[in-house]
PDB file of N, CA and C in Angstrom:
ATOM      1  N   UNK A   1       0.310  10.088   2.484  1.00  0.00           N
ATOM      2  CA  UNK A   1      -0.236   8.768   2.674  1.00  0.00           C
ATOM      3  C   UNK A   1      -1.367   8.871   3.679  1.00  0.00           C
ATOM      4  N   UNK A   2      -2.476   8.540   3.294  1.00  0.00           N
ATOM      5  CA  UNK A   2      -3.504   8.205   4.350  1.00  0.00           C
ATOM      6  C   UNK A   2      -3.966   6.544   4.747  1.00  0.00           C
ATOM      7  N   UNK A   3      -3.848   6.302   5.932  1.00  0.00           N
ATOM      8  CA  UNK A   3      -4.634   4.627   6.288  1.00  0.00           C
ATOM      9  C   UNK A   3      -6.270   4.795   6.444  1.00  0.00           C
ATOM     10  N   UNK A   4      -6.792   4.135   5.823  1.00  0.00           N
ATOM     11  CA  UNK A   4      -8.148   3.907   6.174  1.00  0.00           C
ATOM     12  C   UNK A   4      -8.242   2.548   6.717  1.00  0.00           C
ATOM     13  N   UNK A   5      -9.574   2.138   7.531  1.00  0.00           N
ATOM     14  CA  UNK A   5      -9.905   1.058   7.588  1.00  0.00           C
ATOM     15  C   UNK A   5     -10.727   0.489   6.280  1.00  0.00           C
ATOM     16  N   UNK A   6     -11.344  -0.782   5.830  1.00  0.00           N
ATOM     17  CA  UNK A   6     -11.832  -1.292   5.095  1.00  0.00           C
ATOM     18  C   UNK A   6     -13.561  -0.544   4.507  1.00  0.00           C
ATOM     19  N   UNK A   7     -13.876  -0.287   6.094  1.00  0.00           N
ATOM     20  CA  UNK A   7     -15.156   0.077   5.674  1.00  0.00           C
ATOM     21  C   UNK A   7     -15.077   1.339   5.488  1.00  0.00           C
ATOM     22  N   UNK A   8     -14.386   2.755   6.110  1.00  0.00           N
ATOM     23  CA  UNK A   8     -14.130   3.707   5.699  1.00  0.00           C
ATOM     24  C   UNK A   8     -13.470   4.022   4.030  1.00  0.00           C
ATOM     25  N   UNK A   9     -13.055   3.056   3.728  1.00  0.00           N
ATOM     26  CA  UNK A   9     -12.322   3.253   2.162  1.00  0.00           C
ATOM     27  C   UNK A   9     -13.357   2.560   1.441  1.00  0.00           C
ATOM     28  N   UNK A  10     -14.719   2.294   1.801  1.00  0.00           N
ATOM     29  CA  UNK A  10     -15.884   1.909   0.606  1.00  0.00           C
ATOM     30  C   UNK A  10     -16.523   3.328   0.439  1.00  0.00           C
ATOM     31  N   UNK A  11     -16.216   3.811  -0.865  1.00  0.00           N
ATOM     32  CA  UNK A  11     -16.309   5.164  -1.503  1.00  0.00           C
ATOM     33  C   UNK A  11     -15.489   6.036  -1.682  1.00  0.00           C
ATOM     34  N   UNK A  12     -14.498   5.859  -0.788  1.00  0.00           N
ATOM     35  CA  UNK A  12     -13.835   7.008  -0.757  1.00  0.00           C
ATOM     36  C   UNK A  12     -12.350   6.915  -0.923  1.00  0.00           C
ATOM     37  N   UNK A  13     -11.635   5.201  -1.048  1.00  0.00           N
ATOM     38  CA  UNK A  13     -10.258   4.930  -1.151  1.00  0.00           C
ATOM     39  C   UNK A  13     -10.058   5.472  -2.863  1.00  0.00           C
ATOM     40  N   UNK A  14     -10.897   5.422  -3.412  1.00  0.00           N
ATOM     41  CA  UNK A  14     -10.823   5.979  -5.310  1.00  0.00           C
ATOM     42  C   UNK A  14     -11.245   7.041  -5.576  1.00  0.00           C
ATOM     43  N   UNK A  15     -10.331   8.010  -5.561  1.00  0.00           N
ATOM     44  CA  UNK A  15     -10.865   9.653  -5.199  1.00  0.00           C
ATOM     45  C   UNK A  15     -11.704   9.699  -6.689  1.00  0.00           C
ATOM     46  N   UNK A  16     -12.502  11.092  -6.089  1.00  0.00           N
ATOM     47  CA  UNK A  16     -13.888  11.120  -7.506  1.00  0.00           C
ATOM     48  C   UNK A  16     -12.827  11.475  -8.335  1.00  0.00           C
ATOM     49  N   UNK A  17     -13.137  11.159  -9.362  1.00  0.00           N
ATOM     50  CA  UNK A  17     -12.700  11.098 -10.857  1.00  0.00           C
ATOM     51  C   UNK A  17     -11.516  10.471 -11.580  1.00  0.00           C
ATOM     52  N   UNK A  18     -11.854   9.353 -10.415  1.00  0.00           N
ATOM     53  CA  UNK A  18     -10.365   8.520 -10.814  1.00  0.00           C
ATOM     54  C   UNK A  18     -10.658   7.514 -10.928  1.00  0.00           C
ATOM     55  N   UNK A  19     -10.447   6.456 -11.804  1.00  0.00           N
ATOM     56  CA  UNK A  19     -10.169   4.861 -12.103  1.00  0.00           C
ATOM     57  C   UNK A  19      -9.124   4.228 -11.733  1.00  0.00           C
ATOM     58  N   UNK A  20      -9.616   3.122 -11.332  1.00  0.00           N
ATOM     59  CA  UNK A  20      -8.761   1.708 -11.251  1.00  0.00           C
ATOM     60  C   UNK A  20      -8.031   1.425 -12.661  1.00  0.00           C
ATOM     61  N   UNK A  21      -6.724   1.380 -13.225  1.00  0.00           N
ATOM     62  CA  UNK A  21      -5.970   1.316 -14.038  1.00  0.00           C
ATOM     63  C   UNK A  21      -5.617   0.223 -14.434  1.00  0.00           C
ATOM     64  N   UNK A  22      -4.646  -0.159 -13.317  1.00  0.00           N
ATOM     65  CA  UNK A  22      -4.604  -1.519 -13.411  1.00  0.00           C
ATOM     66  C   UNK A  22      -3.909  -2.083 -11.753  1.00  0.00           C
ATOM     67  N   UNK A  23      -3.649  -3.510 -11.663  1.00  0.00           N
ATOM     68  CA  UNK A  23      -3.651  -3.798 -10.240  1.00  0.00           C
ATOM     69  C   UNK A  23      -2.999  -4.990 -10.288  1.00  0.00           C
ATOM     70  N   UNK A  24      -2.756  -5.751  -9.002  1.00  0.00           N
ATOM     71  CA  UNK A  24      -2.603  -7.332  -8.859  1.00  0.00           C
ATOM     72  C   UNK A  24      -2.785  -7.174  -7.008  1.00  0.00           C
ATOM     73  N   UNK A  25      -2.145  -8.739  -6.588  1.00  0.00           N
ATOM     74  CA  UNK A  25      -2.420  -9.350  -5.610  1.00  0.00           C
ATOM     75  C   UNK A  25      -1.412  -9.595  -5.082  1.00  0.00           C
ATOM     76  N   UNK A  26      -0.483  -9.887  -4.142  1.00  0.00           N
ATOM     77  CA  UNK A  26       0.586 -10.370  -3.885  1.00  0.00           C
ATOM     78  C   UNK A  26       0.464 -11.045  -3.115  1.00  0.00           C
ATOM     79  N   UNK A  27       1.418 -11.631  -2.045  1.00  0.00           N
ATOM     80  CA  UNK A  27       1.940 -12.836  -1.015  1.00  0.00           C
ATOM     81  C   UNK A  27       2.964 -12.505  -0.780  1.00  0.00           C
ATOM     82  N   UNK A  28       4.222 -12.077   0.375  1.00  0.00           N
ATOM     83  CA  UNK A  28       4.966 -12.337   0.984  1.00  0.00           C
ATOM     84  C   UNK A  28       5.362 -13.020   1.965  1.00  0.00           C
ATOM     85  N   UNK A  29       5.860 -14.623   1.918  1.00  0.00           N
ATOM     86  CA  UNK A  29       5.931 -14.717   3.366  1.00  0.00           C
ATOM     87  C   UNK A  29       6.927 -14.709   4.143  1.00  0.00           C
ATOM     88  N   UNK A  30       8.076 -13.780   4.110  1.00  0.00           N
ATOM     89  CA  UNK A  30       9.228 -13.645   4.358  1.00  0.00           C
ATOM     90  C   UNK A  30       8.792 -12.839   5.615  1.00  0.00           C
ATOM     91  N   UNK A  31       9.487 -13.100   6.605  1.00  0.00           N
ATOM     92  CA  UNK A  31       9.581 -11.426   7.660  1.00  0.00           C
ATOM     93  C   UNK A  31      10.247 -10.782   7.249  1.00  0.00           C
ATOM     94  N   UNK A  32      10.221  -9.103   7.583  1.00  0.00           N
ATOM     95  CA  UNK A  32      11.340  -8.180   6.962  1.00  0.00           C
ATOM     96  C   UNK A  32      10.785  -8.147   5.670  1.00  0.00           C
ATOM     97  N   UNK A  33      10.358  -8.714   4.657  1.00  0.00           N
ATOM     98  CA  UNK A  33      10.293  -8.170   3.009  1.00  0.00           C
ATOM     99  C   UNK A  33       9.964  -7.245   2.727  1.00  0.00           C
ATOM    100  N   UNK A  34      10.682  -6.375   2.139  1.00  0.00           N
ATOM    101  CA  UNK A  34      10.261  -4.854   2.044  1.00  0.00           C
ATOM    102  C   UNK A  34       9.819  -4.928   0.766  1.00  0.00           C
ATOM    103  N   UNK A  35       8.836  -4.389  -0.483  1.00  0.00           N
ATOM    104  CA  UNK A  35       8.707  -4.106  -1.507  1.00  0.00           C
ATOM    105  C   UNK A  35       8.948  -3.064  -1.750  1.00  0.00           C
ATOM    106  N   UNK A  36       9.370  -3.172  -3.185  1.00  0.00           N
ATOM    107  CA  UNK A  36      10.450  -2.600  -4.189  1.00  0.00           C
ATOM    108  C   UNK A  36      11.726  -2.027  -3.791  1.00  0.00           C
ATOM    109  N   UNK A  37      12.464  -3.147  -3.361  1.00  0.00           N
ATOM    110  CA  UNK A  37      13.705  -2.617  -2.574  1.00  0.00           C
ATOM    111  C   UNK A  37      14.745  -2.993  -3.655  1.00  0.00           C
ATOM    112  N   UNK A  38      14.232  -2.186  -4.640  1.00  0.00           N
ATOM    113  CA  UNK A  38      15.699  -1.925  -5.746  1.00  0.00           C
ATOM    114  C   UNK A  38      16.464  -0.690  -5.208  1.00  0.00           C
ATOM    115  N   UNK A  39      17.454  -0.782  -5.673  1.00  0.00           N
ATOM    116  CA  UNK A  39      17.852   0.533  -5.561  1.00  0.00           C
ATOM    117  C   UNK A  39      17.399   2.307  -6.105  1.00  0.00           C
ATOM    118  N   UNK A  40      17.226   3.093  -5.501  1.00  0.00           N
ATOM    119  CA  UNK A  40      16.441   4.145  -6.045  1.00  0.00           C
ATOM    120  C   UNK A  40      15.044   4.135  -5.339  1.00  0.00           C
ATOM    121  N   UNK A  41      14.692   5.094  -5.828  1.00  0.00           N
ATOM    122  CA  UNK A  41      12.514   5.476  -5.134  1.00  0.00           C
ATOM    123  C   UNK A  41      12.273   4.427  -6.032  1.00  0.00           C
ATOM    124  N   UNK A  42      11.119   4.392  -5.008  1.00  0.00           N
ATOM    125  CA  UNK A  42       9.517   3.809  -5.825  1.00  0.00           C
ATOM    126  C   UNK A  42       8.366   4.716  -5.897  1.00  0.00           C
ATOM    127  N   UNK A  43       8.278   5.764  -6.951  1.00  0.00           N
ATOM    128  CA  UNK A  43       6.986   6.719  -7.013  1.00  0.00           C
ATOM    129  C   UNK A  43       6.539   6.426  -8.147  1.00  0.00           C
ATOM    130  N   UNK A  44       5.273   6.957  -8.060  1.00  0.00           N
ATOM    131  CA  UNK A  44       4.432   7.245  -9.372  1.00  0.00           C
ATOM    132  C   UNK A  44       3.471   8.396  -9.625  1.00  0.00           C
ATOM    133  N   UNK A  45       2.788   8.922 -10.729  1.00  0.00           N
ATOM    134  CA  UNK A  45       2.495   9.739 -11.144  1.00  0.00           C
ATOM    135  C   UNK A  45       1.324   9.843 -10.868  1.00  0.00           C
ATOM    136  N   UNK A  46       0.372   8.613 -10.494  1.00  0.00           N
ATOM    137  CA  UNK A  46      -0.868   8.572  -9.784  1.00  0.00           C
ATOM    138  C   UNK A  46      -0.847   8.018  -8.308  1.00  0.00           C
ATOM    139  N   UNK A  47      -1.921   8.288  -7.920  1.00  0.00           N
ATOM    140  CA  UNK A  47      -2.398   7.565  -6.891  1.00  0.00           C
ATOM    141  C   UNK A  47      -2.207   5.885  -6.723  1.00  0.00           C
ATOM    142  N   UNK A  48      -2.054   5.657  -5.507  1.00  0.00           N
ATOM    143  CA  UNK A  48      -1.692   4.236  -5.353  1.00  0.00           C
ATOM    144  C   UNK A  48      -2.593   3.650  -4.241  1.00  0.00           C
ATOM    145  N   UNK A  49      -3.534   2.170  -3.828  1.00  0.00           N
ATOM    146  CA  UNK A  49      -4.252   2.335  -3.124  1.00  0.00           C
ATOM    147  C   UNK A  49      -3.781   0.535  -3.156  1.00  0.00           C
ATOM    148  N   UNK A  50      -3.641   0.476  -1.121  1.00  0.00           N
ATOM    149  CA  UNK A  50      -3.244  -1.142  -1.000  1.00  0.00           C
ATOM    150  C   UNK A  50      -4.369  -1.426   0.170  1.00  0.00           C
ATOM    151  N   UNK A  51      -4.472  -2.436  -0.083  1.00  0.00           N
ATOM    152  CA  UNK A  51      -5.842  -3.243   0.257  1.00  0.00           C
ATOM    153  C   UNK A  51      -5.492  -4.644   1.293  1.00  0.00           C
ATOM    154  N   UNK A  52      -4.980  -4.531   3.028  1.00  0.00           N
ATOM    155  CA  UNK A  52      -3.807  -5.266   3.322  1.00  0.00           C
ATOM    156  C   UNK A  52      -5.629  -6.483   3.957  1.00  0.00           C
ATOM    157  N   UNK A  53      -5.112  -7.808   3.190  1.00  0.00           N
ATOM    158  CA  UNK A  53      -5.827  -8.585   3.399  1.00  0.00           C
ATOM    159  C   UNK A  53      -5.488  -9.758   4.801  1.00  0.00           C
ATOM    160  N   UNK A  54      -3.826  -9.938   4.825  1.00  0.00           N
ATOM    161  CA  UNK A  54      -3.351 -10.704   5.940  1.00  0.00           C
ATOM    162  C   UNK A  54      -2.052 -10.136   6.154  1.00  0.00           C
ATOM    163  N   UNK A  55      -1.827 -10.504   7.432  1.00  0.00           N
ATOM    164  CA  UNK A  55      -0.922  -9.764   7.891  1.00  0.00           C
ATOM    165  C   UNK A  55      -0.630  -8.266   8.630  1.00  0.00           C
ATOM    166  N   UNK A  56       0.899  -8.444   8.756  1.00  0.00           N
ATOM    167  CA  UNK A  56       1.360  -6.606   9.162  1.00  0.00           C
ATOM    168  C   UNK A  56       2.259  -6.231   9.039  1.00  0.00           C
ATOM    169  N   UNK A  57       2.227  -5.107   9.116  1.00  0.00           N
ATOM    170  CA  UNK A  57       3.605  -4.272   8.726  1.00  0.00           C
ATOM    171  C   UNK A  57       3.697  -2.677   8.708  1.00  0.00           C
ATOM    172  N   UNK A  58       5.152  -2.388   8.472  1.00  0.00           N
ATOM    173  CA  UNK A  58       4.970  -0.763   8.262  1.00  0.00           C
ATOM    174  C   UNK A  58       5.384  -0.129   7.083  1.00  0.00           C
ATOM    175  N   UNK A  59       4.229   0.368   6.834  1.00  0.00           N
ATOM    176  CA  UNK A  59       4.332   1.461   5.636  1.00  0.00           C
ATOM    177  C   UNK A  59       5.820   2.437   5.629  1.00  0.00           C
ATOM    178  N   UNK A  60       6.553   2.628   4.446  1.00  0.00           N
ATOM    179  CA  UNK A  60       7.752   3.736   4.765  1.00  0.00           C
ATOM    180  C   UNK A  60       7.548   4.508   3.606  1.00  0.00           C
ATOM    181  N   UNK A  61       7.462   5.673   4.154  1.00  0.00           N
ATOM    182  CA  UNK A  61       6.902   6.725   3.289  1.00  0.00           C
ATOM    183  C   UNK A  61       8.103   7.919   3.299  1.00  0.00           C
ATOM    184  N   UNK A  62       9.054   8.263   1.722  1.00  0.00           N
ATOM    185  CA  UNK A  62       9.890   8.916   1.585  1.00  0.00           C
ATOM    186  C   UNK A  62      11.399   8.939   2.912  1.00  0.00           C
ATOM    187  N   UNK A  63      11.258   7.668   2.857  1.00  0.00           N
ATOM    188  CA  UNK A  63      12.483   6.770   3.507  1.00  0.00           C
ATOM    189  C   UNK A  63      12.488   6.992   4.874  1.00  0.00           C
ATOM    190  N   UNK A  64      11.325   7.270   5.235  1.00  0.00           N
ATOM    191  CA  UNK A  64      10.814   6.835   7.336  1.00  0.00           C
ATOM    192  C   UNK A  64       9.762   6.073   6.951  1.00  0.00           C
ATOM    193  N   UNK A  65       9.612   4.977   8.438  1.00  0.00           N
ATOM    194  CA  UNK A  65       8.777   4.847   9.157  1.00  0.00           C
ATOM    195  C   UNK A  65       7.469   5.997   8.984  1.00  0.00           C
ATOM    196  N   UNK A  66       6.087   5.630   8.466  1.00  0.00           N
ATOM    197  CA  UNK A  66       5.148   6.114   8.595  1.00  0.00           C
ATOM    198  C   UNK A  66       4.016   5.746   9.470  1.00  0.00           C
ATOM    199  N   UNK A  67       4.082   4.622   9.389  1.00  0.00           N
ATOM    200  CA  UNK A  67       2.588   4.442   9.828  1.00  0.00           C
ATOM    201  C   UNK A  67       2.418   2.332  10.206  1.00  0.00           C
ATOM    202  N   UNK A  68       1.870   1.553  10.793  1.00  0.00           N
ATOM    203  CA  UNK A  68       1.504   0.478  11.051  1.00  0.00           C
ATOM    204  C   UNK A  68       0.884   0.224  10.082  1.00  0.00           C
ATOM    205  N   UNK A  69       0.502  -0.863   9.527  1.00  0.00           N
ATOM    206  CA  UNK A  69      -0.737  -1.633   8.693  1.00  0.00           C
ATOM    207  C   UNK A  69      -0.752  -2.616   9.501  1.00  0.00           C
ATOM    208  N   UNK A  70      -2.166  -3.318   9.233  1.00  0.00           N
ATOM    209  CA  UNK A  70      -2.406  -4.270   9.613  1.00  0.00           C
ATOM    210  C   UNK A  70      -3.749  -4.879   8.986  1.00  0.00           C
ATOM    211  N   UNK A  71      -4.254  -6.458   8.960  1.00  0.00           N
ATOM    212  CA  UNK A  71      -5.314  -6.705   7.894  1.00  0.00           C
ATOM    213  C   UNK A  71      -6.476  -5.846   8.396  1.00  0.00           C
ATOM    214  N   UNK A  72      -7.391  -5.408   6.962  1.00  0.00           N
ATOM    215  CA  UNK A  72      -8.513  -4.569   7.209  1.00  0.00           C
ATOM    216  C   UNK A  72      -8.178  -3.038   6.651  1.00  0.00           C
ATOM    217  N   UNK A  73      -6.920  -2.721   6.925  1.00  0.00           N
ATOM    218  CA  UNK A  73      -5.934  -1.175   6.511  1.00  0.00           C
ATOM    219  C   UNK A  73      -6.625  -0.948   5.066  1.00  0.00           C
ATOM    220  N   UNK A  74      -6.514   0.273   4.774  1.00  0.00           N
ATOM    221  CA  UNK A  74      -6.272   0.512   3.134  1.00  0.00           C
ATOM    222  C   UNK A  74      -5.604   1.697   3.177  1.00  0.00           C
ATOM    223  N   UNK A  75      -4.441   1.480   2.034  1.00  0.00           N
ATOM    224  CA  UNK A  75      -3.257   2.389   2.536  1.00  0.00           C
ATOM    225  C   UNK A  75      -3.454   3.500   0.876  1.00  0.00           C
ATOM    226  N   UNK A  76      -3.705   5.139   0.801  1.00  0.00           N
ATOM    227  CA  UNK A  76      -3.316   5.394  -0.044  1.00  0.00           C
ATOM    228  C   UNK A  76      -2.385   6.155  -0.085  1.00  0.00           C
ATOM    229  N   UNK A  77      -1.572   6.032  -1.069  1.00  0.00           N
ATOM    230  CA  UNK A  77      -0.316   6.218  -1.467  1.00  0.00           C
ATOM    231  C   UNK A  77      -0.508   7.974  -2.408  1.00  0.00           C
ATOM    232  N   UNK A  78       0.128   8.633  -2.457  1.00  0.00           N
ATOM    233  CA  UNK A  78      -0.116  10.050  -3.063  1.00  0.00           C
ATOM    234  C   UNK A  78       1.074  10.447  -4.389  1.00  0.00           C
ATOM    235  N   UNK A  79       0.340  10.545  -5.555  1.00  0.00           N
ATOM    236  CA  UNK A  79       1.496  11.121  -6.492  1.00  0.00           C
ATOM    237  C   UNK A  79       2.614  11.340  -5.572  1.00  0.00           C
ATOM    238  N   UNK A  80       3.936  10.851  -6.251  1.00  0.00           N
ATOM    239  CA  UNK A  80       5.388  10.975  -6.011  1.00  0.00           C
ATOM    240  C   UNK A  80       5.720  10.884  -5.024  1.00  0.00           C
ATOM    241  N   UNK A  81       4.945   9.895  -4.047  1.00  0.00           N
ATOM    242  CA  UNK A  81       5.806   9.641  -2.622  1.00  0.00           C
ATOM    243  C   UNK A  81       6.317   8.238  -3.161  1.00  0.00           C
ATOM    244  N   UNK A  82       7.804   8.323  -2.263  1.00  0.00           N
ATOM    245  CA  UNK A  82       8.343   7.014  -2.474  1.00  0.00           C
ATOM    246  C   UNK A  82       8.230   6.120  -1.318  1.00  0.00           C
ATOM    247  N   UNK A  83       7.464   4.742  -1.651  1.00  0.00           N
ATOM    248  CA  UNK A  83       6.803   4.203  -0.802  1.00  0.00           C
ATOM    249  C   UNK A  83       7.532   2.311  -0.734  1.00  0.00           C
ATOM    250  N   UNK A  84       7.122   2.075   0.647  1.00  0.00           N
ATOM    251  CA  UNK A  84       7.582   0.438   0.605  1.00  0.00           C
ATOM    252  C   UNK A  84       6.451  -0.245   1.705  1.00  0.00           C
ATOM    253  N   UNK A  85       6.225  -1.648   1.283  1.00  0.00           N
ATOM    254  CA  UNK A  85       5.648  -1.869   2.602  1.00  0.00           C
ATOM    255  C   UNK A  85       6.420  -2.769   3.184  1.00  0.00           C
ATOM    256  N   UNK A  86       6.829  -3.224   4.438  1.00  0.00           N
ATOM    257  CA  UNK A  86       7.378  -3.955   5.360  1.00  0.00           C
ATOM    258  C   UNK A  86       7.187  -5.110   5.670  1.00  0.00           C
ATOM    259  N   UNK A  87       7.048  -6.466   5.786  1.00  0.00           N
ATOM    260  CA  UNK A  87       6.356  -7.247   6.330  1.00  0.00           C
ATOM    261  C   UNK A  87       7.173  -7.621   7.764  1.00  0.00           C
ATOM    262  N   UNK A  88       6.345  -7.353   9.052  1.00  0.00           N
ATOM    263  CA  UNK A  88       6.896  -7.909   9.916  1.00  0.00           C
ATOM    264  C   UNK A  88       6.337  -8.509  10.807  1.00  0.00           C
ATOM    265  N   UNK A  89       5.135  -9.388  10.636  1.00  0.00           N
ATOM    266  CA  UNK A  89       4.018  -9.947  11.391  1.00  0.00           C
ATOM    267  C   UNK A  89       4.739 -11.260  11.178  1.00  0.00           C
ATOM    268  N   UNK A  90       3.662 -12.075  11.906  1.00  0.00           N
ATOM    269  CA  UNK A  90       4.133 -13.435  11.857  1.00  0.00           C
ATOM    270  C   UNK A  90       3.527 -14.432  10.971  1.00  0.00           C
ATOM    271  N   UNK A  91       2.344 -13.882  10.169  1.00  0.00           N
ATOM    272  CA  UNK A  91       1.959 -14.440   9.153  1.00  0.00           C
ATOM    273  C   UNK A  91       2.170 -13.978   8.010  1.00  0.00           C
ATOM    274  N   UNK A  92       2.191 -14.816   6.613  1.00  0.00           N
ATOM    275  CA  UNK A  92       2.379 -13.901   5.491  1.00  0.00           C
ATOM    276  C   UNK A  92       2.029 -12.343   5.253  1.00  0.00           C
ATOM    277  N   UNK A  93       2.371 -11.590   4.620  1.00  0.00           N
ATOM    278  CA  UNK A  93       1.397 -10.225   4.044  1.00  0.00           C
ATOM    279  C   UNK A  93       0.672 -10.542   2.801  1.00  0.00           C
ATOM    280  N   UNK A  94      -0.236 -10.185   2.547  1.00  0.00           N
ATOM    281  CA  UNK A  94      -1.547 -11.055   1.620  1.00  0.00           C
ATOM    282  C   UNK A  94      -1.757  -9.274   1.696  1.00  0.00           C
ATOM    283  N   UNK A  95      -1.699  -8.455   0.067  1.00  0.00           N
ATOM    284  CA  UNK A  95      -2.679  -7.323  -0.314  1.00  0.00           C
ATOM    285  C   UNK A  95      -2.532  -7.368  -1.835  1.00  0.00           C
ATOM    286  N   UNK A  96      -3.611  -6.597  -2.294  1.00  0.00           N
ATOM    287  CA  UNK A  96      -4.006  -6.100  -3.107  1.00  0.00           C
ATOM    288  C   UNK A  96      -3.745  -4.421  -3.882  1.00  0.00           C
ATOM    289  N   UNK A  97      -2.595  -4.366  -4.586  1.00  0.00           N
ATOM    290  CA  UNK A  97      -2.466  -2.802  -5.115  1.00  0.00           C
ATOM    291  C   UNK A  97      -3.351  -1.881  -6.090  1.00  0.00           C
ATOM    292  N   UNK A  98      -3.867  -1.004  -6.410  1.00  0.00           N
ATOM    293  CA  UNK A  98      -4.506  -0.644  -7.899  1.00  0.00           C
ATOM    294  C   UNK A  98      -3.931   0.843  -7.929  1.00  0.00           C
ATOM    295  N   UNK A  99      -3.227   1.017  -9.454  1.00  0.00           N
ATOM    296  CA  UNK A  99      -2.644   2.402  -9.427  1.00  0.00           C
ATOM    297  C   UNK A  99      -3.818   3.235 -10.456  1.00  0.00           C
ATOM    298  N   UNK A 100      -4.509   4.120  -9.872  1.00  0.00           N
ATOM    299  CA  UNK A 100      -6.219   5.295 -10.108  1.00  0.00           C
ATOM    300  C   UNK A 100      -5.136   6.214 -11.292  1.00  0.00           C
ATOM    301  N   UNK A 101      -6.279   6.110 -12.305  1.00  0.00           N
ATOM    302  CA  UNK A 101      -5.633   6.944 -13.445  1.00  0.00           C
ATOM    303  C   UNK A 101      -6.747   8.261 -13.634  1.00  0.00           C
ATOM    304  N   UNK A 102      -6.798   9.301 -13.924  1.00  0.00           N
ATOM    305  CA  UNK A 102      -7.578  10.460 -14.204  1.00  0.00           C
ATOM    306  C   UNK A 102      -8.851   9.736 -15.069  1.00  0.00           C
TER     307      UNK A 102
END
């Protein structure tokens, strides 16, 4: 997992030779909401890239504590890590996901 800031991830959050696949937007305004807290990982086969617009929280990367987010972050995610984000700020979490296909 790497954090960028906003302006550091213009060029470089979509590694060369990779596309935007597909994506959405979310809203949490729960404290504590962890995403994808089914039971089991959450990985995938590509790249994953989050775009944290409001809010904060912590990234958990292969079931620790990794890293802070906070708005402005861009978080990428790496083939087959199992990943969640946290919300524990005091305002909603407001981001944007897109999973980069070859």
């Amino acid at each position: 997992m790497r954090k960028l800031t906003m302006a550091e991830a213009v060029g470089t959050a979509v590694p060369t030779g990779r596309l935007i696949d597909r994506g959405g937007f979310r809203r949490y305004d729960e404290p504590g909401f962890r995403t994808h807290d089914e039971p089991g990982t959450h990985t995938h086969a590509v790249p994953e890239v989050f775009c944290i617009f409001q809010g904060s929280g912590t990234i958990e990367i292969d079931g620790a504590p990794a890293d802070r987010f906070s708005a402005g972050d861009v978080l990428l995610i790496e083939p087959g890590e199992d990943h969640h984000l946290i919300n524990d700020g005091a305002v909603p979490l407001v981001f944007a996901w897109m999973h980069l296909q070859p």
